[in-house]
Protein backbone atom coordinates (compact mmCIF):
# COMPACT_ATOMS: atom_id res chain seq x y z
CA UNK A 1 -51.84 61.33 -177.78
CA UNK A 2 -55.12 61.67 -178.34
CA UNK A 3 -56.23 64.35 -175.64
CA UNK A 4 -53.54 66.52 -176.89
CA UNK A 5 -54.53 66.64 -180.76
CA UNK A 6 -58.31 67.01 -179.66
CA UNK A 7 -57.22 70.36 -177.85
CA UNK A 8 -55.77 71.94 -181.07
CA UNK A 9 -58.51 72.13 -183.86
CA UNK A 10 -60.32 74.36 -180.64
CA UNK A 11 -57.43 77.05 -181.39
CA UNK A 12 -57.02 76.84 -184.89
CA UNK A 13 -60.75 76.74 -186.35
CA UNK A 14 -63.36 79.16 -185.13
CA UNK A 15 -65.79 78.48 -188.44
CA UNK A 16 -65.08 75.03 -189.53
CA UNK A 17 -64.40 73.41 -186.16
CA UNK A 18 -66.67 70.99 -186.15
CA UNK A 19 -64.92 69.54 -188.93
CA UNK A 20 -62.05 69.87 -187.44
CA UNK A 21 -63.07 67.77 -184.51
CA UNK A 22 -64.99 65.20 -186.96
CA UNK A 23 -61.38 64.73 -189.03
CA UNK A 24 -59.63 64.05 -185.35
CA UNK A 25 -61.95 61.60 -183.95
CA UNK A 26 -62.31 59.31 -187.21
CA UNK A 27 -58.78 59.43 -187.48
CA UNK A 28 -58.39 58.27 -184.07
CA UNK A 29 -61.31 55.54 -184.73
CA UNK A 30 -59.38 54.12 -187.26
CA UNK A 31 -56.28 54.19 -185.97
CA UNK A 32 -57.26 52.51 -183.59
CA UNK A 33 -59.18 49.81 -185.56
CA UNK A 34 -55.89 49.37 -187.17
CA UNK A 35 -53.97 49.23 -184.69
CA UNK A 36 -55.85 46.26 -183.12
CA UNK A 37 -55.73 44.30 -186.26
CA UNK A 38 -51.58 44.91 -186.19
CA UNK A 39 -51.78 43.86 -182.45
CA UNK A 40 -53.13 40.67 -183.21
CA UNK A 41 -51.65 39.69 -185.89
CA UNK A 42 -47.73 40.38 -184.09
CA UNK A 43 -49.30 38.12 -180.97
CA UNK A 44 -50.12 35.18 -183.73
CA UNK A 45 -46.84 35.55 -185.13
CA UNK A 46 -44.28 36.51 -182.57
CA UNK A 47 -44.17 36.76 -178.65
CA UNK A 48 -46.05 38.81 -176.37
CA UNK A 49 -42.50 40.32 -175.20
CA UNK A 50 -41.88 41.18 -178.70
CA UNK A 51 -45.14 42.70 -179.93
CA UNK A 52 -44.91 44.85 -176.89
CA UNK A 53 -41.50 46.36 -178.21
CA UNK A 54 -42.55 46.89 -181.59
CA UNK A 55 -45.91 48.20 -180.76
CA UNK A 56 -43.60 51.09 -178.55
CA UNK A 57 -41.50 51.53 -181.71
CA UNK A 58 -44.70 52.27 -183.23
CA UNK A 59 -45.82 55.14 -180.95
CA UNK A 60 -42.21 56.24 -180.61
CA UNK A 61 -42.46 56.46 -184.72
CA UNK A 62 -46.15 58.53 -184.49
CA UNK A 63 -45.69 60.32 -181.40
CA UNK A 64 -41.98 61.70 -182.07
CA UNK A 65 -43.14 63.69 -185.02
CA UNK A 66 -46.38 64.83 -183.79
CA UNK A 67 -44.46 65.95 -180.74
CA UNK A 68 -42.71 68.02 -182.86
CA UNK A 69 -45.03 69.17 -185.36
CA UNK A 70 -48.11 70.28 -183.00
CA UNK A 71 -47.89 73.32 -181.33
CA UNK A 72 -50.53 75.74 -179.76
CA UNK A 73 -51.87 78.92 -180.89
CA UNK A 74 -52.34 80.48 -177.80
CA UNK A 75 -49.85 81.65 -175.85
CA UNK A 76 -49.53 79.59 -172.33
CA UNK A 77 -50.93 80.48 -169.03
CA UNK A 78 -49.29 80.55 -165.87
CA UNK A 79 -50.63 78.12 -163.20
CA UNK A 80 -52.17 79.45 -160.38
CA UNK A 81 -52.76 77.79 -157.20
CA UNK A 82 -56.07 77.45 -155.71
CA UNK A 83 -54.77 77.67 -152.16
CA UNK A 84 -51.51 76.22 -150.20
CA UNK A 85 -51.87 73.08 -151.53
CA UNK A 86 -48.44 73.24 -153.74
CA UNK A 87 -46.65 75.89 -151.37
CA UNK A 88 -46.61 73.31 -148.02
């Protein structure tokens, strides 16, 4: 998740990117600092079997929305092949 909201501040911001890219990377600092504490503290209290689950529930709850929410600026690009590597 992170790779894909680090490309979009590039297409949205040409003056204040910088910014843009400082607001991204602390957020994903301390998301991830907080997701390690919530980590531990589910393998203290419950299973490994279980912290797993609700750790997925947890992206499924962050990455759902984002999924829907981000969108690029730019219109897409066809791929191109180098050579005959996809067409054998």
């Amino acid at each position: 998740m992170f790779f894909a909201a680090l490309q979009l501040p590039a297409s949205y911001f040409l003056r204040k990117r910088n910014v843009a890219f400082a607001i991204v990377y602390a957020g994903a600092g301390v998301g991830s600092a907080i997701l390690s504490i919530v980590v531990g503290q589910l393998l203290q209290k419950i299973s490994l079997e279980w912290t797993l689950r609700c750790l997925s529930l947890i992206y499924l709850f962050v990455a759902l929305p984002s999924a829907l929410v981000l969108r690029s600026r730019l219109p897409k690009k066809p791929f191109k092949s180098g050579g005959q590597v996809f067409d054998k």
